[in-house]
C-alpha atoms as a PDB file:
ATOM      1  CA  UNK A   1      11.598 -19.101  -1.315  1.00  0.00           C
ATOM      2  CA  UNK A   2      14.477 -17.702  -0.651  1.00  0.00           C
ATOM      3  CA  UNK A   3      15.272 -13.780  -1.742  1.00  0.00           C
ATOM      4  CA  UNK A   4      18.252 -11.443  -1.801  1.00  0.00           C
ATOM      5  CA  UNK A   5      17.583  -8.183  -1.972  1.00  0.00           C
ATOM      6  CA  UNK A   6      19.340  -5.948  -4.773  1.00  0.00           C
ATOM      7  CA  UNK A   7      19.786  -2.247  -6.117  1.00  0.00           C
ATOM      8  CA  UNK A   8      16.670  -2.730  -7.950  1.00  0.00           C
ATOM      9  CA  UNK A   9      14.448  -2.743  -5.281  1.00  0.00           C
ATOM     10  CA  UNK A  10      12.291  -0.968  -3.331  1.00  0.00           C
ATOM     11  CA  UNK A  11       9.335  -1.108  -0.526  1.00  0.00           C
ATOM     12  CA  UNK A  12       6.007   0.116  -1.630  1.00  0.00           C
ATOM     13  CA  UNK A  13       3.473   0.931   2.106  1.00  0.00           C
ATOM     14  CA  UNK A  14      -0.026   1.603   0.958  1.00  0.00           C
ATOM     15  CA  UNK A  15      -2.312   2.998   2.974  1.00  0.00           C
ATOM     16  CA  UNK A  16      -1.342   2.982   6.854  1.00  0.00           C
ATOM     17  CA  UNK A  17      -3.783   5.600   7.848  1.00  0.00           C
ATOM     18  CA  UNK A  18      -5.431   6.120  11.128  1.00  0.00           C
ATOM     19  CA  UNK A  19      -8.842   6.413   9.195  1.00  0.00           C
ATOM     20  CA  UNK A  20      -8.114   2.262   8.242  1.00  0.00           C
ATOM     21  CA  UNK A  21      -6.708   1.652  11.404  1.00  0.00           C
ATOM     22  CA  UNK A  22      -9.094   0.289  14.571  1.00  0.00           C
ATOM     23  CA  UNK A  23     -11.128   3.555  15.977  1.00  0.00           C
ATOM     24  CA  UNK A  24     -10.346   4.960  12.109  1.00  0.00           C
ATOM     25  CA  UNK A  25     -13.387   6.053   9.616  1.00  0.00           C
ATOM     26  CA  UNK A  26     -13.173   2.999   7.760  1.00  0.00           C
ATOM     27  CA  UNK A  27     -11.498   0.472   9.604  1.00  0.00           C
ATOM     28  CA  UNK A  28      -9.681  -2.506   8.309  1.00  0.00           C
ATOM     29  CA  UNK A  29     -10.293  -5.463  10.830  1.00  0.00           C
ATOM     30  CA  UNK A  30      -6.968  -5.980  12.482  1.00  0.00           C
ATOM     31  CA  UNK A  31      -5.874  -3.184  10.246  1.00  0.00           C
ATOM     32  CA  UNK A  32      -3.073  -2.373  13.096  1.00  0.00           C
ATOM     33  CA  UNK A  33      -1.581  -5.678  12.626  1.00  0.00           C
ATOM     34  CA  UNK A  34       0.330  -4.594   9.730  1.00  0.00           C
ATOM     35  CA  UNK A  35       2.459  -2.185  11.356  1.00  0.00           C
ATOM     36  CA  UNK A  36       4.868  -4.314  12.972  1.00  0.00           C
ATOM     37  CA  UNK A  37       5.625  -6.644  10.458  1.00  0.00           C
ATOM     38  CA  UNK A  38       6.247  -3.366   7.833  1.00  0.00           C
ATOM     39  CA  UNK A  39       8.586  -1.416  10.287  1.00  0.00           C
ATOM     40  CA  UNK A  40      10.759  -5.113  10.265  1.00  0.00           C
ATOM     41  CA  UNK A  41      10.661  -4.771   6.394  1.00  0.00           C
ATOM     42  CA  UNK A  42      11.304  -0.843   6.801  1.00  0.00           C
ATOM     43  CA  UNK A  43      14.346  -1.747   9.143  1.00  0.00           C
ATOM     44  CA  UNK A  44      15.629  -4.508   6.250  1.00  0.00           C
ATOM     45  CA  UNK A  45      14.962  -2.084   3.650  1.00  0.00           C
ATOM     46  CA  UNK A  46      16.899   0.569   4.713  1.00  0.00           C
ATOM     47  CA  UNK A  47      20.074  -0.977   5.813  1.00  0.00           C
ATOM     48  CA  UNK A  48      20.266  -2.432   2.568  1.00  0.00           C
ATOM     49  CA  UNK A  49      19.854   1.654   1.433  1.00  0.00           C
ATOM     50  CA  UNK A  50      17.202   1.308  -0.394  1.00  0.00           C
ATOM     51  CA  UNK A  51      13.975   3.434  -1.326  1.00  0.00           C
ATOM     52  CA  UNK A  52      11.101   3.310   0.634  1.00  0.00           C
ATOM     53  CA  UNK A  53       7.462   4.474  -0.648  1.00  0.00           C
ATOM     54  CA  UNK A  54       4.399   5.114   1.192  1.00  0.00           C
ATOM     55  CA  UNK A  55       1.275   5.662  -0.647  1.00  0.00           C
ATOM     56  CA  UNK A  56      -1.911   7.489   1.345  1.00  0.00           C
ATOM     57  CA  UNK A  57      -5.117   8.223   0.608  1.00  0.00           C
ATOM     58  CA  UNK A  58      -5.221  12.068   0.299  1.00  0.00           C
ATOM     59  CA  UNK A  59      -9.120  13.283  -0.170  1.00  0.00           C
ATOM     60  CA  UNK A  60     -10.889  16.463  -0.996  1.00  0.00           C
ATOM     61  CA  UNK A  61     -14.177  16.682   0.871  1.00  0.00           C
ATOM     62  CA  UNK A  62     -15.780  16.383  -2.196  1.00  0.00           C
ATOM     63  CA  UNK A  63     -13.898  13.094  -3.596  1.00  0.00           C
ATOM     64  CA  UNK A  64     -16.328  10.880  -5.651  1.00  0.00           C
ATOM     65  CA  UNK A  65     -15.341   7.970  -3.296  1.00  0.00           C
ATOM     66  CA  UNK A  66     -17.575   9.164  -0.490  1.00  0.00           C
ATOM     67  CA  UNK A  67     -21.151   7.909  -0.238  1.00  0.00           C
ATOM     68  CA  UNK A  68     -22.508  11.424   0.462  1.00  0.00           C
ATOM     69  CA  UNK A  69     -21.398  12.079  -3.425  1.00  0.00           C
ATOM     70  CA  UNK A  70     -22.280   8.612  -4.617  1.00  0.00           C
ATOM     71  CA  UNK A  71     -19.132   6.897  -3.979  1.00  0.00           C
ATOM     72  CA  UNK A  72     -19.280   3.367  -1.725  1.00  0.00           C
ATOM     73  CA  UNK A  73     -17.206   4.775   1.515  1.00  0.00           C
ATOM     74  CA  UNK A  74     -17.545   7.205   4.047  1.00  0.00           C
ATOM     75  CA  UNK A  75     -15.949  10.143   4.473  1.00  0.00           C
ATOM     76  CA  UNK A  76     -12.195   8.912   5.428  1.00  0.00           C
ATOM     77  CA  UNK A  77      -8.535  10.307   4.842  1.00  0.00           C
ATOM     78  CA  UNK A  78      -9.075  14.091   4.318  1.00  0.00           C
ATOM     79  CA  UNK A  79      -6.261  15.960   3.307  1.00  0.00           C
ATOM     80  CA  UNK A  80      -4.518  17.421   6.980  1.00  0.00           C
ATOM     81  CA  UNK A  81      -7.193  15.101   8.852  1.00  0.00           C
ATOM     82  CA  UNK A  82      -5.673  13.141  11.598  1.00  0.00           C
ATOM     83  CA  UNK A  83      -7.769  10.225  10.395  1.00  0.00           C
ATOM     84  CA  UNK A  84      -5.352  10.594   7.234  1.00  0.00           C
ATOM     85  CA  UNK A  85      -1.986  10.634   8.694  1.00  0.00           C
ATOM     86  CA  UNK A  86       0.034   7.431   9.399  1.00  0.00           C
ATOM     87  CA  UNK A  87      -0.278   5.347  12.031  1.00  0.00           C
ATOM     88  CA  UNK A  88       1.272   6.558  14.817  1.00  0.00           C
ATOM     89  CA  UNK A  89       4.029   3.018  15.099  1.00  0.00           C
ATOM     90  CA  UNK A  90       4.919   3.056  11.847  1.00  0.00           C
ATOM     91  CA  UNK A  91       8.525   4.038  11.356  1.00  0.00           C
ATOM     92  CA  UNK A  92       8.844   6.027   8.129  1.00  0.00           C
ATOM     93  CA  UNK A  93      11.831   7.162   7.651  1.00  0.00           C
ATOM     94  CA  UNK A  94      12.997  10.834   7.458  1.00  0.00           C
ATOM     95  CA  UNK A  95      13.394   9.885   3.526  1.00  0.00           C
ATOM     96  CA  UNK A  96      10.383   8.027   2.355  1.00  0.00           C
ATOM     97  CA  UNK A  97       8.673   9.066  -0.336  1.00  0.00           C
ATOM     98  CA  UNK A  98       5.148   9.964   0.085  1.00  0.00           C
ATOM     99  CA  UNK A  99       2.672   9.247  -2.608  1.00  0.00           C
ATOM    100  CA  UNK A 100      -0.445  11.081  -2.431  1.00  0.00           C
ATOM    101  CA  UNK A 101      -3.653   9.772  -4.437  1.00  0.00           C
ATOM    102  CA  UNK A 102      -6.979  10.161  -4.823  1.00  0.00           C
ATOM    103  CA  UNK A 103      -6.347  13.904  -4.227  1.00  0.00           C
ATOM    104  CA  UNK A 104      -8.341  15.079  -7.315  1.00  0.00           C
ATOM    105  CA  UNK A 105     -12.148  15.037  -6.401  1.00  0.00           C
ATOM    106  CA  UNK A 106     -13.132  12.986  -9.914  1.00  0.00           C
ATOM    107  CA  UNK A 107     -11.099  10.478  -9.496  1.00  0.00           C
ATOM    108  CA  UNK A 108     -11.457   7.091  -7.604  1.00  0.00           C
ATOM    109  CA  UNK A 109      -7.265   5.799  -6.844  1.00  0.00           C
ATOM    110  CA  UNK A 110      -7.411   2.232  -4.968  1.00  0.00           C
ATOM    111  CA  UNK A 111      -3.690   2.063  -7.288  1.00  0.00           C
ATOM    112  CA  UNK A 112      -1.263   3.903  -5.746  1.00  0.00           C
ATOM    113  CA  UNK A 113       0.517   4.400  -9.360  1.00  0.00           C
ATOM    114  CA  UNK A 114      -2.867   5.829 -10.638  1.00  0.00           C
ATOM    115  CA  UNK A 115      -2.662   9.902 -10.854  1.00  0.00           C
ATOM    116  CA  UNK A 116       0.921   9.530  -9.535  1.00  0.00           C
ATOM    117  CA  UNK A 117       4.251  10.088  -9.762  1.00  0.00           C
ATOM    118  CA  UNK A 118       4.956   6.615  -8.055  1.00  0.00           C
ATOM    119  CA  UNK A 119       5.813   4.964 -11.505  1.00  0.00           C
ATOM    120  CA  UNK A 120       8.569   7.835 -12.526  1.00  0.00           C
ATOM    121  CA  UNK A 121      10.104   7.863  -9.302  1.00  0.00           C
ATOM    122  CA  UNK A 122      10.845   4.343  -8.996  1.00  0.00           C
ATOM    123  CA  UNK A 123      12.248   4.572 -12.625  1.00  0.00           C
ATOM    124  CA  UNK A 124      14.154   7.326 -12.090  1.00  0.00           C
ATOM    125  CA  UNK A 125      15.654   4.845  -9.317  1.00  0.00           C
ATOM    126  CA  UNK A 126      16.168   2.208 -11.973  1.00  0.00           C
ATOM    127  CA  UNK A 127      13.667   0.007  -9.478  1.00  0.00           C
ATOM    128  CA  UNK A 128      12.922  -3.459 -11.197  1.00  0.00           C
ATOM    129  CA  UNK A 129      11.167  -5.006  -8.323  1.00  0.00           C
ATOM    130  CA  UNK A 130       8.660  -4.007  -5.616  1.00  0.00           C
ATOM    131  CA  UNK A 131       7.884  -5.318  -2.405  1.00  0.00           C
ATOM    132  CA  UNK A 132       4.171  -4.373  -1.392  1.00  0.00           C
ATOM    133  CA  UNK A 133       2.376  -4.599   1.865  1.00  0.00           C
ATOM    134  CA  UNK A 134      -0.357  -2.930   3.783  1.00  0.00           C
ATOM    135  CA  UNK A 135      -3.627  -1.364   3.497  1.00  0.00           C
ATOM    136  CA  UNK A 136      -6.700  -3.145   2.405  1.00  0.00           C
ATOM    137  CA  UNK A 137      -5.446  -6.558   0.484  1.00  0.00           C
ATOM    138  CA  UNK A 138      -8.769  -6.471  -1.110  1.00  0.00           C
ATOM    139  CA  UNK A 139      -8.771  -2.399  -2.592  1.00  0.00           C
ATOM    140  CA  UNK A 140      -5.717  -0.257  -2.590  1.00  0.00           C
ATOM    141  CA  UNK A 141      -3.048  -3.391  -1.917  1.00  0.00           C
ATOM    142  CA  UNK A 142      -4.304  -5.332  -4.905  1.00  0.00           C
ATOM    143  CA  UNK A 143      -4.821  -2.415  -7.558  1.00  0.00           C
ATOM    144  CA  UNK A 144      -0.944  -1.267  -6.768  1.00  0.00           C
ATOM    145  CA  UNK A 145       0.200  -4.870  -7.085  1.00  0.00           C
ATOM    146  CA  UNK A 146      -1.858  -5.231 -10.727  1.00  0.00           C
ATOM    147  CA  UNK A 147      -0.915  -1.927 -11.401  1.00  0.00           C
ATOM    148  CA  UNK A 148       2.983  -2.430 -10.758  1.00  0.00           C
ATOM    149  CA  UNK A 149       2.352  -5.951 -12.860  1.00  0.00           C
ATOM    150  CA  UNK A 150       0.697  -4.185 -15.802  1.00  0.00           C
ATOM    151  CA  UNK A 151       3.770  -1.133 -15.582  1.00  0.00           C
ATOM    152  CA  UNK A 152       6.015  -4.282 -15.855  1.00  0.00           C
ATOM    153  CA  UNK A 153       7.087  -4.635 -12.362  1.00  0.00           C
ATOM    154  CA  UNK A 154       8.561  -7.700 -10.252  1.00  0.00           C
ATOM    155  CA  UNK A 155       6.335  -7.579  -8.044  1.00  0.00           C
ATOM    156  CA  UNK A 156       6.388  -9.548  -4.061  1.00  0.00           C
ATOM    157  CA  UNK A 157       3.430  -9.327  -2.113  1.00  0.00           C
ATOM    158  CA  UNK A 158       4.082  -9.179   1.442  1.00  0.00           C
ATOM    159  CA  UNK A 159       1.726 -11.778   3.010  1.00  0.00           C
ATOM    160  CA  UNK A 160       2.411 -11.504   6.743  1.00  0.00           C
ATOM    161  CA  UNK A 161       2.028  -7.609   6.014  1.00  0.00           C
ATOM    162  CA  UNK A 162      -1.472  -7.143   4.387  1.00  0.00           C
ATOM    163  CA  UNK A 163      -5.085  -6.984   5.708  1.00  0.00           C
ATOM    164  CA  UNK A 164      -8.437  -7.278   3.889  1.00  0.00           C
ATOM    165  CA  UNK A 165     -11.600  -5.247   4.463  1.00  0.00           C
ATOM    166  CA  UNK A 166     -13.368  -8.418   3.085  1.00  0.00           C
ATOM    167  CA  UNK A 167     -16.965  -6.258   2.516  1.00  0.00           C
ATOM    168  CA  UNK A 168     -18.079  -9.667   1.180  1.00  0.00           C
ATOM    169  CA  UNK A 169     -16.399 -12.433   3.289  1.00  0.00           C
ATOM    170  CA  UNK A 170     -13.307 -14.319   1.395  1.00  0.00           C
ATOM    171  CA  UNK A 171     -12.691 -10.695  -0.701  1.00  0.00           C
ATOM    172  CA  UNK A 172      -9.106 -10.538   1.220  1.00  0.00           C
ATOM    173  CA  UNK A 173      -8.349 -14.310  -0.189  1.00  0.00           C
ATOM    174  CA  UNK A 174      -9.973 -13.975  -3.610  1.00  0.00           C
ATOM    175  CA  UNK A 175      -7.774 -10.560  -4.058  1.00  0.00           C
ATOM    176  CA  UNK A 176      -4.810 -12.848  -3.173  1.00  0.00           C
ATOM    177  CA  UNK A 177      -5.614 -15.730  -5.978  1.00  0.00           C
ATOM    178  CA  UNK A 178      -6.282 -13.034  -8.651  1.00  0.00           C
ATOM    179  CA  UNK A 179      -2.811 -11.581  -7.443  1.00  0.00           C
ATOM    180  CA  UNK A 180      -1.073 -14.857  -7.926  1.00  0.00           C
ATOM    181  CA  UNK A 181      -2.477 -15.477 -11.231  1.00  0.00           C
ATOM    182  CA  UNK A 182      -1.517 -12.629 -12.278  1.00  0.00           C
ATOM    183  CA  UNK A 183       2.039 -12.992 -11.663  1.00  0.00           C
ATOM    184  CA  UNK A 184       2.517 -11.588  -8.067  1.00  0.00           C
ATOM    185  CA  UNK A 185       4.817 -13.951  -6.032  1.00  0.00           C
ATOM    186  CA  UNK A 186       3.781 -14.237  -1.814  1.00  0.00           C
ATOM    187  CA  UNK A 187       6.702 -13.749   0.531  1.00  0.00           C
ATOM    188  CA  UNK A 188       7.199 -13.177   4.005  1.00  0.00           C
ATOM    189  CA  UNK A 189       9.807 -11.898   6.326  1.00  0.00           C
ATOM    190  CA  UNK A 190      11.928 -15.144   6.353  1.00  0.00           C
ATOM    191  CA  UNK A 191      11.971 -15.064   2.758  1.00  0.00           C
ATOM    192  CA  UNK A 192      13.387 -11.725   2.081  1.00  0.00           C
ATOM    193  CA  UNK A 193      17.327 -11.401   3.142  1.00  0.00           C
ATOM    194  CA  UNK A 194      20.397  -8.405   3.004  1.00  0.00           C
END
């Protein structure tokens, strides 16, 4: 597949946090691979001048998520933590927008639309299609993709740019399938063109 890339679209980064990185809280195997392949999409993205979005996990202490107040994870990505600021390598630039979630204590956010303004800005942008890569395949990646489907998004997942957690083995390629069928399309770098 070959794609051009237009007005109407923008790169969504979930999750590149040190806490999901190797040596992180809750570390993605091979989590690190990602950032290479996203600061080549970064690079694309921007001299084509358009948006770039970074979504982050951004938790109270007392965030429902963690096991120590019932959740499944441990503690990982407080707010002003190191273990929730962006890996080092990636190359943000100066004017990404940064999408905070799962900042409210109640509520569990794998999506990065979900208790965000991520939706209204890329509206606001007149954004028709989003490119997606990152942070896990199996959690966060997946629940923005379905949630950018459901909002009535284009949406390309980023295949040579995603990892999986895979807490049961197979999670990172069963995420994928249910991605697929539900209208995602898989891309990678050679694919995507100025």
């Amino acid at each position: 597949m070959r794609l051009k890339l237009t007005d109407k679209d923008a790169l969504v980064i979930v999750d590149v946090q040190k806490d999901f990185c190797p040596g992180g809280a809750l570390p993605v195997p091979d989590g690190d691979a990602v950032v290479q392949p996203l600061n080549t999409y970064i690079e694309l993205f921007v001299r084509a001048g358009l948006p770039v979005f970074a979504t982050r996990d951004w938790h109270p202490e007392n965030h429902v998520s963690f096991k120590k107040n019932g959740g499944m994870w441990p503690v990982h990505c407080l707010q002003n933590s190191k273990g929730a600021e962006f890996h080092d390598e990636l190359s943000l630039p100066p004017d990404a927008f940064i999408i905070n979630k799962g900042d409210r204590p109640e509520l569990e956010a794998y999506s990065g639309f979900q208790g965000t303004l991520l939706d209204s800005l890329l509206r606001e942008r007149g954004v028709r299609r989003i490119f997606v890569g990152g942070l896990a395949t199996d959690y966060c990646v997946k629940h923005t993709v379905l949630g950018g489907l459901n909002l009535g998004y284009q949406v390309f997942l980023l295949l040579d740019a995603v990892r999986a957690v895979n807490v049961k083995p197979d999670d990172g390629r069963r995420a994928v399938e249910l991605m697929l069928r539900t209208g995602a399309v898989c891309v990678d770098r050679e694919d995507v063109n100025v």
